[in-house]
PDB file of N, CA and C in Angstrom:
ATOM      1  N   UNK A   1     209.562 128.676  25.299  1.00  0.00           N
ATOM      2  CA  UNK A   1     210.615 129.034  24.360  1.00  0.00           C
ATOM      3  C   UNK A   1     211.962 128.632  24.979  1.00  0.00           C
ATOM      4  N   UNK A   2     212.885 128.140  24.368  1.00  0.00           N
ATOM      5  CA  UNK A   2     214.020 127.409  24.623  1.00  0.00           C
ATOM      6  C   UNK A   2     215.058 128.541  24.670  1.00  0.00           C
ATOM      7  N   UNK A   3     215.826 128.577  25.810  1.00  0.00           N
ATOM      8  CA  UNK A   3     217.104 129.338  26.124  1.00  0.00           C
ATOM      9  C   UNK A   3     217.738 129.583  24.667  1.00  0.00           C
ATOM     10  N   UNK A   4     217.820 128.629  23.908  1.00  0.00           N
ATOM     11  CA  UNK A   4     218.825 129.057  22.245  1.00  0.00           C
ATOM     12  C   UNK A   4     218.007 130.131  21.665  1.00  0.00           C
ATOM     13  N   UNK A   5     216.757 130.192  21.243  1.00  0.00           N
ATOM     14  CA  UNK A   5     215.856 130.927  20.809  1.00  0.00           C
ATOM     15  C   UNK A   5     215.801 132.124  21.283  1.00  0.00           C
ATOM     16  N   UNK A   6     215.908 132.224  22.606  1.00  0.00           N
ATOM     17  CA  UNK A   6     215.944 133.475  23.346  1.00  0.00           C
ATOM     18  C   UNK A   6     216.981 134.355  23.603  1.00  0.00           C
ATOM     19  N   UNK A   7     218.277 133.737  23.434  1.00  0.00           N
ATOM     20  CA  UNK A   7     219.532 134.119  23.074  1.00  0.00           C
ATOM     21  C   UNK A   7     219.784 134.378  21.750  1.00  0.00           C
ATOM     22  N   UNK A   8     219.311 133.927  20.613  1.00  0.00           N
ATOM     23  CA  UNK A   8     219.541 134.330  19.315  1.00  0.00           C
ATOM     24  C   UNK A   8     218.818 135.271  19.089  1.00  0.00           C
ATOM     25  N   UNK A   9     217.330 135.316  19.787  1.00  0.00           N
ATOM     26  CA  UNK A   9     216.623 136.746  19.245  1.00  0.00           C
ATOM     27  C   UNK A   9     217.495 137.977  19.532  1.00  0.00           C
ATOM     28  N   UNK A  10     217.998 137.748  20.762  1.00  0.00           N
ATOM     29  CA  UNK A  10     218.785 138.818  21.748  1.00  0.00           C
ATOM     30  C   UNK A  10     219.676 139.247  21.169  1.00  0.00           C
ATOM     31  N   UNK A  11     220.242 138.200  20.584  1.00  0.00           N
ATOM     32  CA  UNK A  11     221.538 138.311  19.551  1.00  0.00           C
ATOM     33  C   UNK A  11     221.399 139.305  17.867  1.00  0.00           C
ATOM     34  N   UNK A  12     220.324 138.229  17.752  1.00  0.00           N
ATOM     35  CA  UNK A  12     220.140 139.316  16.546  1.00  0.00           C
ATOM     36  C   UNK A  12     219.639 140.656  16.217  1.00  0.00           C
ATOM     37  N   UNK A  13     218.686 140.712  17.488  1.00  0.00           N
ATOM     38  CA  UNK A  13     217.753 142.020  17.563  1.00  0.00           C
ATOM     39  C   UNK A  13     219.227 143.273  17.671  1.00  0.00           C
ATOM     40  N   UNK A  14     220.031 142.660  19.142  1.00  0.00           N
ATOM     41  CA  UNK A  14     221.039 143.734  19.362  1.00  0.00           C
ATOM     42  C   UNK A  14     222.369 143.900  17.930  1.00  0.00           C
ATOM     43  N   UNK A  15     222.216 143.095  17.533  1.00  0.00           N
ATOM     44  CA  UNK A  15     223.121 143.148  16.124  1.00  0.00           C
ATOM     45  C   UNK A  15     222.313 144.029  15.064  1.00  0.00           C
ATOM     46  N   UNK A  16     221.366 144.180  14.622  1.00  0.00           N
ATOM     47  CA  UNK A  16     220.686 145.115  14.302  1.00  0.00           C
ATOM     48  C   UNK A  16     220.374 146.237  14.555  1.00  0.00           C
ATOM     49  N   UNK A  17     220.847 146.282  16.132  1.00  0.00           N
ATOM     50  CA  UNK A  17     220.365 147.677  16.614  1.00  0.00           C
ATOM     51  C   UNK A  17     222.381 148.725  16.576  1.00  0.00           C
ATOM     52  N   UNK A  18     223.329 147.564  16.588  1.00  0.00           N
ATOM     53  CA  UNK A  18     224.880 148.086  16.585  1.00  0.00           C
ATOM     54  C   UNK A  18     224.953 148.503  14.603  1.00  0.00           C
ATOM     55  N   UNK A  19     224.232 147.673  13.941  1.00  0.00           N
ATOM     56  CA  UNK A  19     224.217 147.809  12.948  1.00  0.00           C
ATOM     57  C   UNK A  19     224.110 149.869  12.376  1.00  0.00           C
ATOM     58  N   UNK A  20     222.827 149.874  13.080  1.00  0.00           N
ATOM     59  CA  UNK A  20     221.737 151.465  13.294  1.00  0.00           C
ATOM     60  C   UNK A  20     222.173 151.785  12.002  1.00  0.00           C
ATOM     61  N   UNK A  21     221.373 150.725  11.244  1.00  0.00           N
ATOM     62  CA  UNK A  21     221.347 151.210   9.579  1.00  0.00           C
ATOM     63  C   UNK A  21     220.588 152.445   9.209  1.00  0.00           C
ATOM     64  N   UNK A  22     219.736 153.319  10.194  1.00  0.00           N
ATOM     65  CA  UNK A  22     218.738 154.017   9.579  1.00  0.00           C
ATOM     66  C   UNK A  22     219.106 154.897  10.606  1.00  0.00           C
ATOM     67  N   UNK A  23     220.300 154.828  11.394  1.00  0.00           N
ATOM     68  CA  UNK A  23     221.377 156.196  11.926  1.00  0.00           C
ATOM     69  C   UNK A  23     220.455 156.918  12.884  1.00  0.00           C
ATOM     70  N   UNK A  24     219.745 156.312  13.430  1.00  0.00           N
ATOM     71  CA  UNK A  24     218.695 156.806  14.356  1.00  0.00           C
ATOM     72  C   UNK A  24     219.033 156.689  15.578  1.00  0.00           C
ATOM     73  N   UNK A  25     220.037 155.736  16.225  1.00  0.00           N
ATOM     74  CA  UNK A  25     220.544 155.426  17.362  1.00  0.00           C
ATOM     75  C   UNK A  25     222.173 156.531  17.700  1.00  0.00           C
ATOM     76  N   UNK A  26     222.353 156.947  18.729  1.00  0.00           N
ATOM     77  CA  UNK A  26     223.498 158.017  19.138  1.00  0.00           C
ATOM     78  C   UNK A  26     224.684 156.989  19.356  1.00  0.00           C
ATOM     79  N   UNK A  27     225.694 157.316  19.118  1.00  0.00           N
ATOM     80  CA  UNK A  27     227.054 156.511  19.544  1.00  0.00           C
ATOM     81  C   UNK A  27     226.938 155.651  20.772  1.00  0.00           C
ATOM     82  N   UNK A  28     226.461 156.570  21.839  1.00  0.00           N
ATOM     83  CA  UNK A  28     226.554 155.552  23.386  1.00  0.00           C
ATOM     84  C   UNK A  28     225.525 154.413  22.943  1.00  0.00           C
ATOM     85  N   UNK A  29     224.518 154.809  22.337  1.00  0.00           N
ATOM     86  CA  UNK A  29     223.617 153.819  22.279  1.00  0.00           C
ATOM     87  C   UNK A  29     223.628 152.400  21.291  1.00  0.00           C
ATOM     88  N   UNK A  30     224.666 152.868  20.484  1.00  0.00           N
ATOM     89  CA  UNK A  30     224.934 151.369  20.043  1.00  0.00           C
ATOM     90  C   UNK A  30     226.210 150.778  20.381  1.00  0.00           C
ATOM     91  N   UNK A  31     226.827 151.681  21.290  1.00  0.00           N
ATOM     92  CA  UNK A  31     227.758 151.025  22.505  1.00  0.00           C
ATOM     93  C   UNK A  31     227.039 149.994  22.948  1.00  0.00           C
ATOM     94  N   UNK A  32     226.180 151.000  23.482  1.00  0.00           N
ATOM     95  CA  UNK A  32     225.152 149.749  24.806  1.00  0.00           C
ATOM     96  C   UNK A  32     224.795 148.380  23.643  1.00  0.00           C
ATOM     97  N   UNK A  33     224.454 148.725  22.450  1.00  0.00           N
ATOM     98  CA  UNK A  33     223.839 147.296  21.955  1.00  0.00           C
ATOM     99  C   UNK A  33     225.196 146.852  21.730  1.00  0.00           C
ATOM    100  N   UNK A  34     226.272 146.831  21.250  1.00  0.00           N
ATOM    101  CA  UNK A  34     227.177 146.289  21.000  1.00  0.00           C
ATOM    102  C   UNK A  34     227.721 145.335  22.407  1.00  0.00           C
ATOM    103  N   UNK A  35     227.483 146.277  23.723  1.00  0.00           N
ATOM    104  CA  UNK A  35     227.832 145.655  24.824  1.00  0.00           C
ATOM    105  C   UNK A  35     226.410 143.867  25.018  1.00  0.00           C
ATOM    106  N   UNK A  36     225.124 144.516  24.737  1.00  0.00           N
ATOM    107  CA  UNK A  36     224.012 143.817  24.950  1.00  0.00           C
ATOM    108  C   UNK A  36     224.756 142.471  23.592  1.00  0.00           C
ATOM    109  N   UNK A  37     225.019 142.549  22.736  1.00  0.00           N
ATOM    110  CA  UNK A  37     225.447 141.907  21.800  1.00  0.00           C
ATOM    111  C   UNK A  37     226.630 140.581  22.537  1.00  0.00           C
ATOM    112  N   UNK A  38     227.876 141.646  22.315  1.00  0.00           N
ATOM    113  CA  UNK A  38     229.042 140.509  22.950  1.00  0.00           C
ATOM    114  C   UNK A  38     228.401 139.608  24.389  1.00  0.00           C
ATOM    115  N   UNK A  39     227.449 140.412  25.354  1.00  0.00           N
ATOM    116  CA  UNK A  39     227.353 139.985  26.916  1.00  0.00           C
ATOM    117  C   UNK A  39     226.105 138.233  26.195  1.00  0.00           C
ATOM    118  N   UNK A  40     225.412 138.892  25.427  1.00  0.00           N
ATOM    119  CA  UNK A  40     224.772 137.669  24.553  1.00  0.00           C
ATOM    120  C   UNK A  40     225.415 136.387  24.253  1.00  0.00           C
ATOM    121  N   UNK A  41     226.742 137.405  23.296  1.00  0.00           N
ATOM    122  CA  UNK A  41     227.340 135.758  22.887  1.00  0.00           C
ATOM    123  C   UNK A  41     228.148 135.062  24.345  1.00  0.00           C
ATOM    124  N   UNK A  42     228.288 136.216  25.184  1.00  0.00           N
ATOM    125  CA  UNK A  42     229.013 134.991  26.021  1.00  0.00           C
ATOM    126  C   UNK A  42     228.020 134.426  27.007  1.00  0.00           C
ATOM    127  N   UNK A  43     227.179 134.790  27.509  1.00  0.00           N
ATOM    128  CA  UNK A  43     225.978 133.850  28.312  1.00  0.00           C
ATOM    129  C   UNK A  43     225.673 133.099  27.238  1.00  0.00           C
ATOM    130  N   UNK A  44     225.369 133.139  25.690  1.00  0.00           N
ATOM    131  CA  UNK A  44     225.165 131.693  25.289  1.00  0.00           C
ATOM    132  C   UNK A  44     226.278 130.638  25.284  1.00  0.00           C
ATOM    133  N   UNK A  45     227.721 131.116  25.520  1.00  0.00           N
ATOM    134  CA  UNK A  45     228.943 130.409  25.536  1.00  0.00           C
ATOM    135  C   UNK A  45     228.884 129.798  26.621  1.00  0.00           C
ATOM    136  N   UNK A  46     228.571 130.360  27.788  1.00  0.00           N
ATOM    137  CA  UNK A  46     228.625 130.038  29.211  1.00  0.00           C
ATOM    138  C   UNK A  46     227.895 129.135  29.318  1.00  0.00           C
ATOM    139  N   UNK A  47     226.439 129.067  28.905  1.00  0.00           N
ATOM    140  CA  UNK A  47     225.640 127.963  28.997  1.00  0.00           C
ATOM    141  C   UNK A  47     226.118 126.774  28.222  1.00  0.00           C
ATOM    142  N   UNK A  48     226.398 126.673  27.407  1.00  0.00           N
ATOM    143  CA  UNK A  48     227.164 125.390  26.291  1.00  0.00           C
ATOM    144  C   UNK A  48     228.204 125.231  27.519  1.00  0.00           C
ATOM    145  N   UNK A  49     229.004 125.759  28.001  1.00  0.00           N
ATOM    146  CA  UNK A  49     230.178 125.402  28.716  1.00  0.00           C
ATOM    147  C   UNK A  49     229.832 124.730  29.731  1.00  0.00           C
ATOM    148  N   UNK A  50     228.268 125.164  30.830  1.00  0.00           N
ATOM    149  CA  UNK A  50     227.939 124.179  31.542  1.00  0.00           C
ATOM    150  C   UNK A  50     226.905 122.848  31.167  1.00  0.00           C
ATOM    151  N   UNK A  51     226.861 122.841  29.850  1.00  0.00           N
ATOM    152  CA  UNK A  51     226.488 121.949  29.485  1.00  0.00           C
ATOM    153  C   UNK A  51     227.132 120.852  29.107  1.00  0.00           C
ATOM    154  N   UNK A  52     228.129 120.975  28.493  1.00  0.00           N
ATOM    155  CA  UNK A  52     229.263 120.343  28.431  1.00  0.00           C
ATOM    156  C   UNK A  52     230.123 119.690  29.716  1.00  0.00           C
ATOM    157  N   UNK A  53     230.274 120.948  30.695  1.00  0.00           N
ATOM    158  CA  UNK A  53     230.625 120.303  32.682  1.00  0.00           C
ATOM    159  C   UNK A  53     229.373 119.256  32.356  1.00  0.00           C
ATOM    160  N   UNK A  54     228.510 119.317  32.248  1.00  0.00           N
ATOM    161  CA  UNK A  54     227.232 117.962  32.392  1.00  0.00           C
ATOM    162  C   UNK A  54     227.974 116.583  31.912  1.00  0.00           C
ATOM    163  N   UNK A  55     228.196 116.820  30.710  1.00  0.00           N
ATOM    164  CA  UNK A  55     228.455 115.789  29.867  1.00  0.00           C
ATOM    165  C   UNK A  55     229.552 115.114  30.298  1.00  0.00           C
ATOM    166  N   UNK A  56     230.364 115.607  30.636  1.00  0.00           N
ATOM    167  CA  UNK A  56     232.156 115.363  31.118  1.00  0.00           C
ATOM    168  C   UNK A  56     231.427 114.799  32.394  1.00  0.00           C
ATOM    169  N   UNK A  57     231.012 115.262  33.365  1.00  0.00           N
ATOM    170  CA  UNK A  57     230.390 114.452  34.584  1.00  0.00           C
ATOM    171  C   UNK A  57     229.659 113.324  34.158  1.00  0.00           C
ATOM    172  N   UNK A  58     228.836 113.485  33.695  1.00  0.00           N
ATOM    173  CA  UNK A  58     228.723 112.245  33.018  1.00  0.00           C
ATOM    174  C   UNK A  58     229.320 111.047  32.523  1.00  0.00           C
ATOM    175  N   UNK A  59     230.507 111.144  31.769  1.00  0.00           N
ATOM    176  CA  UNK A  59     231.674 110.524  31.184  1.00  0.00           C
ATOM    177  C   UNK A  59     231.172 110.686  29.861  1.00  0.00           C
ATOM    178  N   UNK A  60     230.409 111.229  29.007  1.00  0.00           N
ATOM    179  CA  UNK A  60     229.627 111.834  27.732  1.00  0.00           C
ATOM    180  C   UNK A  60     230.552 112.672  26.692  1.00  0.00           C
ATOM    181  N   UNK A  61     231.917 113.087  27.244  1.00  0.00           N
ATOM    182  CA  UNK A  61     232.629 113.931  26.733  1.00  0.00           C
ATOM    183  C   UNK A  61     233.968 114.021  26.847  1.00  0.00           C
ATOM    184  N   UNK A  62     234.804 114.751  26.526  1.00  0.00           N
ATOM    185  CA  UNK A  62     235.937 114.784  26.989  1.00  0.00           C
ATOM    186  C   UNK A  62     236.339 116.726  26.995  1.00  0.00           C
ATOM    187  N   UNK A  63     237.954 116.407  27.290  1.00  0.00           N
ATOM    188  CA  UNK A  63     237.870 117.884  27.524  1.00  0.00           C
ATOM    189  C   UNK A  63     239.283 117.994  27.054  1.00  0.00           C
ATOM    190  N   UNK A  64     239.351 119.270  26.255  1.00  0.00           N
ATOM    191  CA  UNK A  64     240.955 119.686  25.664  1.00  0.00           C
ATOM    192  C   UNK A  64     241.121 121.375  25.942  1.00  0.00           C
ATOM    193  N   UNK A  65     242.147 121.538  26.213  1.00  0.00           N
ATOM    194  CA  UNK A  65     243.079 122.528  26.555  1.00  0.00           C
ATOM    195  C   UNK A  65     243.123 123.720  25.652  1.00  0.00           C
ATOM    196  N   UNK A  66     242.666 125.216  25.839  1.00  0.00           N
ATOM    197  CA  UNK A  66     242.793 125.911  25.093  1.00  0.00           C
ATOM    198  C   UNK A  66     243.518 127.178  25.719  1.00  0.00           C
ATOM    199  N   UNK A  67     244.667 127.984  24.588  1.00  0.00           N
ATOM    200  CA  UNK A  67     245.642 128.798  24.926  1.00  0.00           C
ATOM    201  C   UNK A  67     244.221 130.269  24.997  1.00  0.00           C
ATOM    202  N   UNK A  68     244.525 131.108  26.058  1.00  0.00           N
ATOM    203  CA  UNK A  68     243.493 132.374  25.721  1.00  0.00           C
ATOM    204  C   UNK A  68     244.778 133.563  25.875  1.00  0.00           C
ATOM    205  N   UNK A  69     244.509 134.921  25.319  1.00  0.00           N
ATOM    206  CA  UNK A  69     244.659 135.869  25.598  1.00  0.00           C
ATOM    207  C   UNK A  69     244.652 137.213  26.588  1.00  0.00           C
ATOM    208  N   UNK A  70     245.616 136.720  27.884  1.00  0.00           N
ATOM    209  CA  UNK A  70     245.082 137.520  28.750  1.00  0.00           C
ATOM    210  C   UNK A  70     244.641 139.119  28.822  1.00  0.00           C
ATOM    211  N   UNK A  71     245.040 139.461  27.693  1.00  0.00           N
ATOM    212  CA  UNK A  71     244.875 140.753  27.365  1.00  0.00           C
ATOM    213  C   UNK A  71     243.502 141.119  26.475  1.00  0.00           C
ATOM    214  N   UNK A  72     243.245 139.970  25.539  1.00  0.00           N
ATOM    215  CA  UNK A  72     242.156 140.173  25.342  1.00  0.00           C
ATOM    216  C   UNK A  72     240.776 139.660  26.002  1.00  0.00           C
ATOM    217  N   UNK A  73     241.354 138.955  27.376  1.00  0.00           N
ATOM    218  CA  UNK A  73     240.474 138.619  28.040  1.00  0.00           C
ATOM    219  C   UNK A  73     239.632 140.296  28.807  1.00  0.00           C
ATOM    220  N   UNK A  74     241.017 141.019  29.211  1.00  0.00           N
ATOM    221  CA  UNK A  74     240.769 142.469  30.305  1.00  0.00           C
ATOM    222  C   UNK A  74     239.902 143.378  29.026  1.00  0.00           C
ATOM    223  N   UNK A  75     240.812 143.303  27.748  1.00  0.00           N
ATOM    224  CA  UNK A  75     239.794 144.363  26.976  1.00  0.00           C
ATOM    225  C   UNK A  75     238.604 144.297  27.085  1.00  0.00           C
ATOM    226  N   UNK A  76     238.001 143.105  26.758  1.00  0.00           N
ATOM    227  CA  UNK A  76     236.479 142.718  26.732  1.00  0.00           C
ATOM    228  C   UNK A  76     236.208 142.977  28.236  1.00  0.00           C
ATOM    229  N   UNK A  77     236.751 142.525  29.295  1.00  0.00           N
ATOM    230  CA  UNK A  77     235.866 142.736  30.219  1.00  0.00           C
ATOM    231  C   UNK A  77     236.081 144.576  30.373  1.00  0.00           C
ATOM    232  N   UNK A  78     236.929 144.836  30.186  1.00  0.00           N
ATOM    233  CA  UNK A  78     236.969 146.298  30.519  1.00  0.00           C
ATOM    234  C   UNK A  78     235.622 147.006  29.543  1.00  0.00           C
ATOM    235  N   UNK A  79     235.766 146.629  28.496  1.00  0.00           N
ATOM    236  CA  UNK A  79     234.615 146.981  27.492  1.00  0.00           C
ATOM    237  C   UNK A  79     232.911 146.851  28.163  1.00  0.00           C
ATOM    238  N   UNK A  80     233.223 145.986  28.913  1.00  0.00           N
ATOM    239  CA  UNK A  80     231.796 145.208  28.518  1.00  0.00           C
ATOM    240  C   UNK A  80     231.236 146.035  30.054  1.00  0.00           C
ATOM    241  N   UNK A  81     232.270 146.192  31.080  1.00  0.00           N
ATOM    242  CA  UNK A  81     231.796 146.673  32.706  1.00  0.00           C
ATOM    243  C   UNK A  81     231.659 148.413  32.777  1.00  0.00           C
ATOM    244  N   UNK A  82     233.356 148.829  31.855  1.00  0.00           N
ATOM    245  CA  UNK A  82     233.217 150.717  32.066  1.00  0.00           C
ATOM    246  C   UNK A  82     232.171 151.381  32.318  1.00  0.00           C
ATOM    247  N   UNK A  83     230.903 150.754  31.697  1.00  0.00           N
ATOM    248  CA  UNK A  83     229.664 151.852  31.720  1.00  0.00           C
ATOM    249  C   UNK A  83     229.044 151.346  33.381  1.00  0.00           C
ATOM    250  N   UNK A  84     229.458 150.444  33.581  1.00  0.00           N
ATOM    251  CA  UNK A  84     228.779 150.496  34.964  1.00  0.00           C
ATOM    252  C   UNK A  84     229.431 150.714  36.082  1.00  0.00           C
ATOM    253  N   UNK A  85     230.825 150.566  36.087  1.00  0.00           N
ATOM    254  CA  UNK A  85     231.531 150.919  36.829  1.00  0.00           C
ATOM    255  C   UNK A  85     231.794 152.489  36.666  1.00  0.00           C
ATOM    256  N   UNK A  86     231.641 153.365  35.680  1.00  0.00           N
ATOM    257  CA  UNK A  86     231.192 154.643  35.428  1.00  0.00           C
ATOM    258  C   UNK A  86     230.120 155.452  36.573  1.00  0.00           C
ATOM    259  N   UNK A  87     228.999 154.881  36.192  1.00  0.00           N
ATOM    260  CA  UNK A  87     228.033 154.742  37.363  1.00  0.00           C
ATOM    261  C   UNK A  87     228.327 154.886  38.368  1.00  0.00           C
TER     262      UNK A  87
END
């Protein structure tokens, strides 16, 4: 089974579970999927990103400049670590 496949199940299963249409899941717990969710989309981001470093090494690609949000960079990570740094 191919890394995309295995990341989209991950993706969707935990989007279903933040969903907790049938209200069966407690607040922390669709924290945690919401966390299992975003940490999803960005390991599948991360992987495209070194796939792409491939391509650019290669000469396969090119590369352009993007403005980010340093603030919404800390939210997310603050979001995504609290429960373990809690711990």
């Amino acid at each position: 089974m191919s890394y995309e496949r295995l990341l989209n199940s991950l993706l969707i299963l935990s989007g279903l579970l933040v969903e907790n249409d049938e209200a069966n899941l407690s607040e922390d717990e669709v924290e945690s999927a919401k966390v299992i969710y975003e940490s999803g989309k960005h390991l599948l981001a991360l992987i495209n990103d070194i796939l792409d470093i491939s391509k650019i090494e290669a000469g396969q690609s090119l590369v352009s400049n993007e403005e980010i949000s340093i603030d919404e960079l800390s939210q997310m990570m603050n979001k995504r670590f609290v429960h373990m740094a809690a711990r």
